[in-house]
N, C-alpha and C. Protein backbone atom coordinates (compact mmCIF):
# COMPACT_ATOMS: atom_id res chain seq x y z
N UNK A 1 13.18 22.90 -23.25
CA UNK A 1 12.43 21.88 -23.98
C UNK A 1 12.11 20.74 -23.03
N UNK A 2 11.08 20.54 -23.16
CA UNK A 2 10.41 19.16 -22.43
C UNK A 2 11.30 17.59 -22.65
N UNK A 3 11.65 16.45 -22.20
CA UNK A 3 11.90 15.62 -22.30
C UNK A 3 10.75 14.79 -22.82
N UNK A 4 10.75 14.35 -23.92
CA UNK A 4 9.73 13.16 -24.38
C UNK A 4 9.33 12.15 -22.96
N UNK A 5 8.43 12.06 -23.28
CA UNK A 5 8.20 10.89 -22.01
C UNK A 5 8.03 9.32 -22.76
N UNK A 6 8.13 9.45 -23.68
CA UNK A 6 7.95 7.68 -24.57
C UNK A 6 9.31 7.27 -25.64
N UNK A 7 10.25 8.52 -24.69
CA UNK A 7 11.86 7.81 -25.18
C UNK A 7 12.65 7.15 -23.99
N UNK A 8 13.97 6.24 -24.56
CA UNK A 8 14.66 6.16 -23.66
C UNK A 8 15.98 6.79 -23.82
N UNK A 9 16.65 6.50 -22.61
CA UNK A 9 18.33 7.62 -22.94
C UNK A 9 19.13 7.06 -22.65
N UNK A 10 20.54 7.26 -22.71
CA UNK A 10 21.50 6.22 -22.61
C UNK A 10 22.19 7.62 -21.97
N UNK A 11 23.13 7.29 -21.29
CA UNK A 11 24.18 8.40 -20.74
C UNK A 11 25.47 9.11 -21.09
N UNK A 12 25.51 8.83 -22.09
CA UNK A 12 26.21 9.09 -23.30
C UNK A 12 25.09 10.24 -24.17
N UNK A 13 24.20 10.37 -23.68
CA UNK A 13 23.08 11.52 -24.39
C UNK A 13 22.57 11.06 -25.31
N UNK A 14 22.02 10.06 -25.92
CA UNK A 14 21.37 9.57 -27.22
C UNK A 14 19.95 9.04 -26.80
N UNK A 15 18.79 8.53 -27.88
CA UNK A 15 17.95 8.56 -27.12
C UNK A 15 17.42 7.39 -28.31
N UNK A 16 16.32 6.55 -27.58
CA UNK A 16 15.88 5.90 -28.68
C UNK A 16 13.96 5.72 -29.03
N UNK A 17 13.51 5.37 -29.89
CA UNK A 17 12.54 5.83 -29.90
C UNK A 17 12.04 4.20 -30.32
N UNK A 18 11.62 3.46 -29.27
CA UNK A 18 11.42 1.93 -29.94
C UNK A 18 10.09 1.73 -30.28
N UNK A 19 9.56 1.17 -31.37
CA UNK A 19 7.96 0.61 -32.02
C UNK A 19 8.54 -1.29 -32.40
N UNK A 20 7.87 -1.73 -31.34
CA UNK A 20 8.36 -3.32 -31.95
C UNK A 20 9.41 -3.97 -31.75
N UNK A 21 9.96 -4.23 -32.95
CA UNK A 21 11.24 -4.96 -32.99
C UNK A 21 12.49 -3.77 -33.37
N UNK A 22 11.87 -2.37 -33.81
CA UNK A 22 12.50 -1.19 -34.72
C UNK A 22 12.68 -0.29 -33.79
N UNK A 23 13.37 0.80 -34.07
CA UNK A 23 13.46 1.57 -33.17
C UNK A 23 13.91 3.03 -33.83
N UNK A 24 14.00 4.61 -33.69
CA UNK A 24 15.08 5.15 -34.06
C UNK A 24 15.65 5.77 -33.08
N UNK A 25 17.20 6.16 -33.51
CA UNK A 25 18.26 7.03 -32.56
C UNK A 25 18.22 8.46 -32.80
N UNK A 26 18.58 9.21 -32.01
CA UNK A 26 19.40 10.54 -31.76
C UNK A 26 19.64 11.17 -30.88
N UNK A 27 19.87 12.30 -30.75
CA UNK A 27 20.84 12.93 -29.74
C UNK A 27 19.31 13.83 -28.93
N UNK A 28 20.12 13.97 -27.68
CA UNK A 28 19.32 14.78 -26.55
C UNK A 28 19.42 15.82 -26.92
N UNK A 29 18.48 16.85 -26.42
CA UNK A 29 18.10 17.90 -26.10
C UNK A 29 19.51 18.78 -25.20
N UNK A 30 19.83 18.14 -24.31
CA UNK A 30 21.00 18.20 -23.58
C UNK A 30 22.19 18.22 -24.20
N UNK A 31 22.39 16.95 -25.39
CA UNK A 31 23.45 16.91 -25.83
C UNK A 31 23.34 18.15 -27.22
N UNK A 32 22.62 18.37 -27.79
CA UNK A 32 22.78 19.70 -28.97
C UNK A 32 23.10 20.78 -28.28
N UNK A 33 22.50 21.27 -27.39
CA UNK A 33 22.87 22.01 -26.25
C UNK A 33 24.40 22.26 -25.95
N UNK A 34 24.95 21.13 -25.47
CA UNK A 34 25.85 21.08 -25.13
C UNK A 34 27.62 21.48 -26.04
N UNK A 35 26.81 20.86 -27.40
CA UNK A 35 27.75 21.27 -28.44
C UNK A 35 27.78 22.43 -29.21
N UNK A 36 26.19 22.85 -29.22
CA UNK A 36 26.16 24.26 -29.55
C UNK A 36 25.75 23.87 -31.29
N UNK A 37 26.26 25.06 -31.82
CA UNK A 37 26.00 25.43 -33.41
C UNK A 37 26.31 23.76 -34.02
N UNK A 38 25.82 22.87 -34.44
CA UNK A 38 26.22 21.55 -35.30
C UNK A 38 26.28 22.02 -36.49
N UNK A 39 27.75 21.55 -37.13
CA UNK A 39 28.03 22.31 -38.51
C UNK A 39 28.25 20.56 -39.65
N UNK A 40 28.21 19.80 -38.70
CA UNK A 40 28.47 18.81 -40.08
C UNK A 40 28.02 17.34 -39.14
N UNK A 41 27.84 15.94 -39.66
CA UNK A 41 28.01 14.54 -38.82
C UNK A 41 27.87 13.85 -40.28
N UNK A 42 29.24 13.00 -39.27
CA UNK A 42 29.20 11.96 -40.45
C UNK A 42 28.94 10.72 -39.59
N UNK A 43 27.98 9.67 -40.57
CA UNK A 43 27.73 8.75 -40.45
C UNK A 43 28.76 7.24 -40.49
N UNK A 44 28.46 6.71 -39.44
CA UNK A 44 30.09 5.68 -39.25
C UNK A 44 29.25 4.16 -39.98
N UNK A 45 28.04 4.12 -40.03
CA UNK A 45 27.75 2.59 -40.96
C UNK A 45 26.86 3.37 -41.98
N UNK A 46 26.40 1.87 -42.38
CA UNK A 46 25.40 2.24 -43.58
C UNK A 46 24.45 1.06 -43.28
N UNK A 47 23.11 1.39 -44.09
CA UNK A 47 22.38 0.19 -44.43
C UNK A 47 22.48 -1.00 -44.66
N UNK A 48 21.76 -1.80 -43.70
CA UNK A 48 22.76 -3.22 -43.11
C UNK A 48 23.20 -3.70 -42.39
N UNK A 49 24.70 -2.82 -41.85
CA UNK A 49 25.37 -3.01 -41.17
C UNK A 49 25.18 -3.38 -39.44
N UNK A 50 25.66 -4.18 -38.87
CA UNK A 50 25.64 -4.47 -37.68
C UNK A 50 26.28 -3.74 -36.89
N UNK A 51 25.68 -3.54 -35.65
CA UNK A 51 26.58 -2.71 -34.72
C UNK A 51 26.55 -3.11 -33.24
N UNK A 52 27.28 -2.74 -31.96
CA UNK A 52 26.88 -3.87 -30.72
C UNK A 52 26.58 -1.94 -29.78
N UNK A 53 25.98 -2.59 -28.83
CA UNK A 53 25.54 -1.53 -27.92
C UNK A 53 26.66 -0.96 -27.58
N UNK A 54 26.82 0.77 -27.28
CA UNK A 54 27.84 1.71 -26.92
C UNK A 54 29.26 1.71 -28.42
N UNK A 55 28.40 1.15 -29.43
CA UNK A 55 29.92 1.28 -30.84
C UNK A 55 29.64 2.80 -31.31
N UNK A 56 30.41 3.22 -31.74
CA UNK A 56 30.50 4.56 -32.04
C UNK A 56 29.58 4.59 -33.85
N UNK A 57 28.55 5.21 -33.94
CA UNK A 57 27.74 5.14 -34.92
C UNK A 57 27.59 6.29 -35.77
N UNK A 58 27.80 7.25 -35.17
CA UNK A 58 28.28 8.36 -36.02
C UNK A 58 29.01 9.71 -34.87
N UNK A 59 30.02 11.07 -35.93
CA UNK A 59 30.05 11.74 -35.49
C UNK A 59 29.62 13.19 -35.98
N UNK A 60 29.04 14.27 -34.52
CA UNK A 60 28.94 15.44 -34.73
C UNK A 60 29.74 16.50 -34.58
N UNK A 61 29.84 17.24 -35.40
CA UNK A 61 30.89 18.41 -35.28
C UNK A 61 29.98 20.20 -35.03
N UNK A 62 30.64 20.50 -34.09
CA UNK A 62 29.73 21.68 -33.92
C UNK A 62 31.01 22.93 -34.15
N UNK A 63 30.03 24.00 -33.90
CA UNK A 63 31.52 25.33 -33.99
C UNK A 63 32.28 24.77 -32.17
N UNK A 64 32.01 24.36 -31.56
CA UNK A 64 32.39 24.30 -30.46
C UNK A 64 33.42 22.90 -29.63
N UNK A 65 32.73 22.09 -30.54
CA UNK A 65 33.52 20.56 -30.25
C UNK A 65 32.95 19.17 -31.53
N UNK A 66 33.71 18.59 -31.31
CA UNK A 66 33.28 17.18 -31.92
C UNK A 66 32.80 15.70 -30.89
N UNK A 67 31.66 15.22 -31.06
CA UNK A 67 31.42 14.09 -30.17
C UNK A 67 31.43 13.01 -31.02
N UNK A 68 31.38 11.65 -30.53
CA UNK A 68 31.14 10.53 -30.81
C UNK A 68 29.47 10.08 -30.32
N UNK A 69 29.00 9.87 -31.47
CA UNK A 69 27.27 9.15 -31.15
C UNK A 69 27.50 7.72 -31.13
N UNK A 70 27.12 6.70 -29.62
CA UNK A 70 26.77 5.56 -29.59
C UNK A 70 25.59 4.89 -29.70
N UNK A 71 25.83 3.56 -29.85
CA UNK A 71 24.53 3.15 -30.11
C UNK A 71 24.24 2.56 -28.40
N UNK A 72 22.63 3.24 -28.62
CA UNK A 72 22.02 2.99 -26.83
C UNK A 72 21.71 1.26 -26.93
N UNK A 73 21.62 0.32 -27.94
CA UNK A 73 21.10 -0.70 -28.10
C UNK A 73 21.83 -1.58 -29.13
N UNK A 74 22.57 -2.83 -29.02
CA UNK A 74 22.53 -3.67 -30.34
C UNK A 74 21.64 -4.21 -31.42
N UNK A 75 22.32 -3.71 -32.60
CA UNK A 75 21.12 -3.56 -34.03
C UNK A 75 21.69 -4.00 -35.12
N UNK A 76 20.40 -3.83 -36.03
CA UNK A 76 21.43 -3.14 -37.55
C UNK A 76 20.74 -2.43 -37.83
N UNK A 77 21.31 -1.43 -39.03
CA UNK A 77 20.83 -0.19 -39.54
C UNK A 77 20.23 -0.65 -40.74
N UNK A 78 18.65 -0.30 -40.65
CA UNK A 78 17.39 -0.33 -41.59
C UNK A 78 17.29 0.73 -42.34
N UNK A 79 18.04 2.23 -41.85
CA UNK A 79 17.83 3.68 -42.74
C UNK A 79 18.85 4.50 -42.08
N UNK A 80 19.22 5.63 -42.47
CA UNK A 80 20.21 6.83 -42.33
C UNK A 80 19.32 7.69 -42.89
N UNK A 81 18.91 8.49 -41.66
CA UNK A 81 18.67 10.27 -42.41
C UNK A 81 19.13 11.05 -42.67
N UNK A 82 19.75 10.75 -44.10
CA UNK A 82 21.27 11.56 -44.79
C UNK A 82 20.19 12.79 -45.26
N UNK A 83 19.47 12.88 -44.79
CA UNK A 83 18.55 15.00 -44.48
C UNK A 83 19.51 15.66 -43.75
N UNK A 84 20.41 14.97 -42.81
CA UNK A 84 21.22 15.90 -42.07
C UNK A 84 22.63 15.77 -42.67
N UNK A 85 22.95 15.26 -43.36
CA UNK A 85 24.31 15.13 -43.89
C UNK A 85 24.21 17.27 -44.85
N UNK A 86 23.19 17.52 -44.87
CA UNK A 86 23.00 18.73 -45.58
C UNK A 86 22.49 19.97 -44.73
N UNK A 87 21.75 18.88 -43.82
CA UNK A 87 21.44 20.56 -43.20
C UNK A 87 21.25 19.87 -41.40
N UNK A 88 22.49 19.99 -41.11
CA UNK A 88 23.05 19.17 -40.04
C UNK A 88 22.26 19.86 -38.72
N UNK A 89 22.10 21.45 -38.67
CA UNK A 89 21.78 22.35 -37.97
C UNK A 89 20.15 21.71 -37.23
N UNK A 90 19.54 20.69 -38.33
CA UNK A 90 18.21 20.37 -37.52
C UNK A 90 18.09 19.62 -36.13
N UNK A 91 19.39 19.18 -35.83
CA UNK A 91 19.77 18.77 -34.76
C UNK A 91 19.47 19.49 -33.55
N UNK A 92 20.03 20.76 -34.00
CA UNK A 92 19.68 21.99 -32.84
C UNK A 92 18.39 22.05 -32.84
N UNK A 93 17.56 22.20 -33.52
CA UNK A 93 16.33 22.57 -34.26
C UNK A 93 15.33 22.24 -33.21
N UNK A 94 15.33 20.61 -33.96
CA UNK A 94 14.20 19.91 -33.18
C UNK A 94 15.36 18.44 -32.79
N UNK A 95 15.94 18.21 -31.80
CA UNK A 95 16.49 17.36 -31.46
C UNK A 95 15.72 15.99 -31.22
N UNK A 96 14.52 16.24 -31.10
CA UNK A 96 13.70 14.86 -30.54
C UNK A 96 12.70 14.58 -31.66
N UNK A 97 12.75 15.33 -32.90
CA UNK A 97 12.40 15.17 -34.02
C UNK A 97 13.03 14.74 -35.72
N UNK A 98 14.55 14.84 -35.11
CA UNK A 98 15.49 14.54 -36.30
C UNK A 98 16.29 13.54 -35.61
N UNK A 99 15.78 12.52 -36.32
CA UNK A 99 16.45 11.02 -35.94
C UNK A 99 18.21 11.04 -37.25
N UNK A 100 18.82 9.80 -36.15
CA UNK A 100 19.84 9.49 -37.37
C UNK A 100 19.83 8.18 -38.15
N UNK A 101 19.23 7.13 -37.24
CA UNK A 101 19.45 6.22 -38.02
C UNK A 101 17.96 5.33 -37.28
N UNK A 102 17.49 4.51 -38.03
CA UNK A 102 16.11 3.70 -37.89
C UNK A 102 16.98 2.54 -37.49
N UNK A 103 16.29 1.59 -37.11
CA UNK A 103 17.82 0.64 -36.83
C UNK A 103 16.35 -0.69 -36.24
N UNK A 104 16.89 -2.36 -36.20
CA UNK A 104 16.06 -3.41 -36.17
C UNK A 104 16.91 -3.53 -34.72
N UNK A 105 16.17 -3.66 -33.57
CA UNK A 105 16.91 -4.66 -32.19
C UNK A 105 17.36 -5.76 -32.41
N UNK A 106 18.13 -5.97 -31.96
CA UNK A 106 18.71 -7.16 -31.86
C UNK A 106 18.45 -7.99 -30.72
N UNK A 107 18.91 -7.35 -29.12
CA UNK A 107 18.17 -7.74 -28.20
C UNK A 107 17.62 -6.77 -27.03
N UNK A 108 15.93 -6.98 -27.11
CA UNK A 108 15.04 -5.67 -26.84
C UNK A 108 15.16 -5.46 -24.85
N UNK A 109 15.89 -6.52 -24.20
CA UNK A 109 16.21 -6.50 -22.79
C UNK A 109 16.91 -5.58 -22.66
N UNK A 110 17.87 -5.10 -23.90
CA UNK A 110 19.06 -3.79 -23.87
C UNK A 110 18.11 -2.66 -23.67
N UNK A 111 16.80 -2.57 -24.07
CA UNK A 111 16.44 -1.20 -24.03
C UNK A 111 16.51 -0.85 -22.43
N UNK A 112 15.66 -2.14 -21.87
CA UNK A 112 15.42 -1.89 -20.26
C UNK A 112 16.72 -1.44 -19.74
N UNK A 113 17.76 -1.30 -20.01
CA UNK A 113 18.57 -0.86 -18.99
C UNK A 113 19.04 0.47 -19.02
N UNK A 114 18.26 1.38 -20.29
CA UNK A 114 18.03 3.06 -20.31
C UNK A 114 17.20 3.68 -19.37
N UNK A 115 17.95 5.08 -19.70
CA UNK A 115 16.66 5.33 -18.71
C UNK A 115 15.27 5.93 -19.38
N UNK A 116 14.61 6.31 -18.08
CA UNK A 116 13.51 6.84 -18.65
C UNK A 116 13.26 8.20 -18.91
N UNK A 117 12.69 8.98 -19.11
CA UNK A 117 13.04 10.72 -19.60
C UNK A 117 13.10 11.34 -17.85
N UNK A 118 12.26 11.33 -16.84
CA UNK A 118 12.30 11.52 -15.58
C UNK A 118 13.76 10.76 -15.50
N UNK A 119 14.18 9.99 -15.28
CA UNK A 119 15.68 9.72 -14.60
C UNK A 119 16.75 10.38 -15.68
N UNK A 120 16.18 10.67 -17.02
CA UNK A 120 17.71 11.39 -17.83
C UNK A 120 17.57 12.84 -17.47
N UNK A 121 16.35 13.81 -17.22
CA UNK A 121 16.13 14.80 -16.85
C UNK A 121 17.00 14.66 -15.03
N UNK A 122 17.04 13.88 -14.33
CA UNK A 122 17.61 14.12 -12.88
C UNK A 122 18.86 13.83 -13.36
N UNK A 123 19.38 13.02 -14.28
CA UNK A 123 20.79 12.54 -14.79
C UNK A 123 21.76 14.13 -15.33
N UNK A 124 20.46 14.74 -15.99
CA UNK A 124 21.62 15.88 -16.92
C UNK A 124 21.23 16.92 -15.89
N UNK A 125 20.91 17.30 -14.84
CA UNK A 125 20.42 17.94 -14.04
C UNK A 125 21.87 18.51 -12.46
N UNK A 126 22.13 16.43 -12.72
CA UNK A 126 23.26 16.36 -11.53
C UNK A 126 24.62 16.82 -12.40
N UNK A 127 24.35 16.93 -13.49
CA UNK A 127 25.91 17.04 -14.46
C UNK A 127 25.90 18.76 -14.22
N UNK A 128 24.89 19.35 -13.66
CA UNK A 128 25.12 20.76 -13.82
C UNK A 128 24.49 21.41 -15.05
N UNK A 129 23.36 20.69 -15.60
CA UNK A 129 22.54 21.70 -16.42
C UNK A 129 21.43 22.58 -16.22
């Protein structure tokens, strides 16, 4: 699968998709990959809630392991796409198409210090993918 070229990534594998002041999250291409079959994620806030860059925002459980999802940016959460609380598997699916959470910036200088899809593609590249 291609790397989006109008996301950013955090190294922790998450990715964000910013319009404005808004933005949404989810997981790499690399990282579904990595966990394999996703059988469940639960969501660690809700609508509202504040969170600071790298807080643990939700987790995925696959047949293979469980991760922790951070947040690439400080926010709050505007929406949850509890679509995957049911059919968690779209993760695998379309990874750069099933967001988890829509979320407002807090401060948009945090994005600049992701990378860009060319440096997360040389990033998951040197990890041995």
């Amino acid at each position: 699968m291609s790397t989006p070229k109008d996301l950013k990534f955090s190294e922790t594998d998450e990715w964000i998709k910013v319009k404005g002041n808004t933005a949404l999250i989810g997981i790499s291409d690399f990282a579904q990959n990595q966990l394999s079959d996703i059988v469940y994620i639960e969501f660690e806030l809700d609508v509202d809630d504040d969170f600071d860059k790298e807080e643990t925002i939700a987790t995925i459980e696959s047949v293979k392991a469980a991760a922790d999802i951070h947040a690439p940016v400080s926010g709050t959460v505007l929406e949850i796409n509890e679509a995957l609380i049911d059919n968690p598997e779209t993760l695998n699916e379309d990874p750069y198409g099933s967001w988890l959470f829509k979320i407002s910036i807090d401060d948009p200088s945090e994005v600049d210090t992701l990378m860009d899809g060319e440096t997360y593609d040389r990033f998951c590249e040197d990890r041995g993918n």
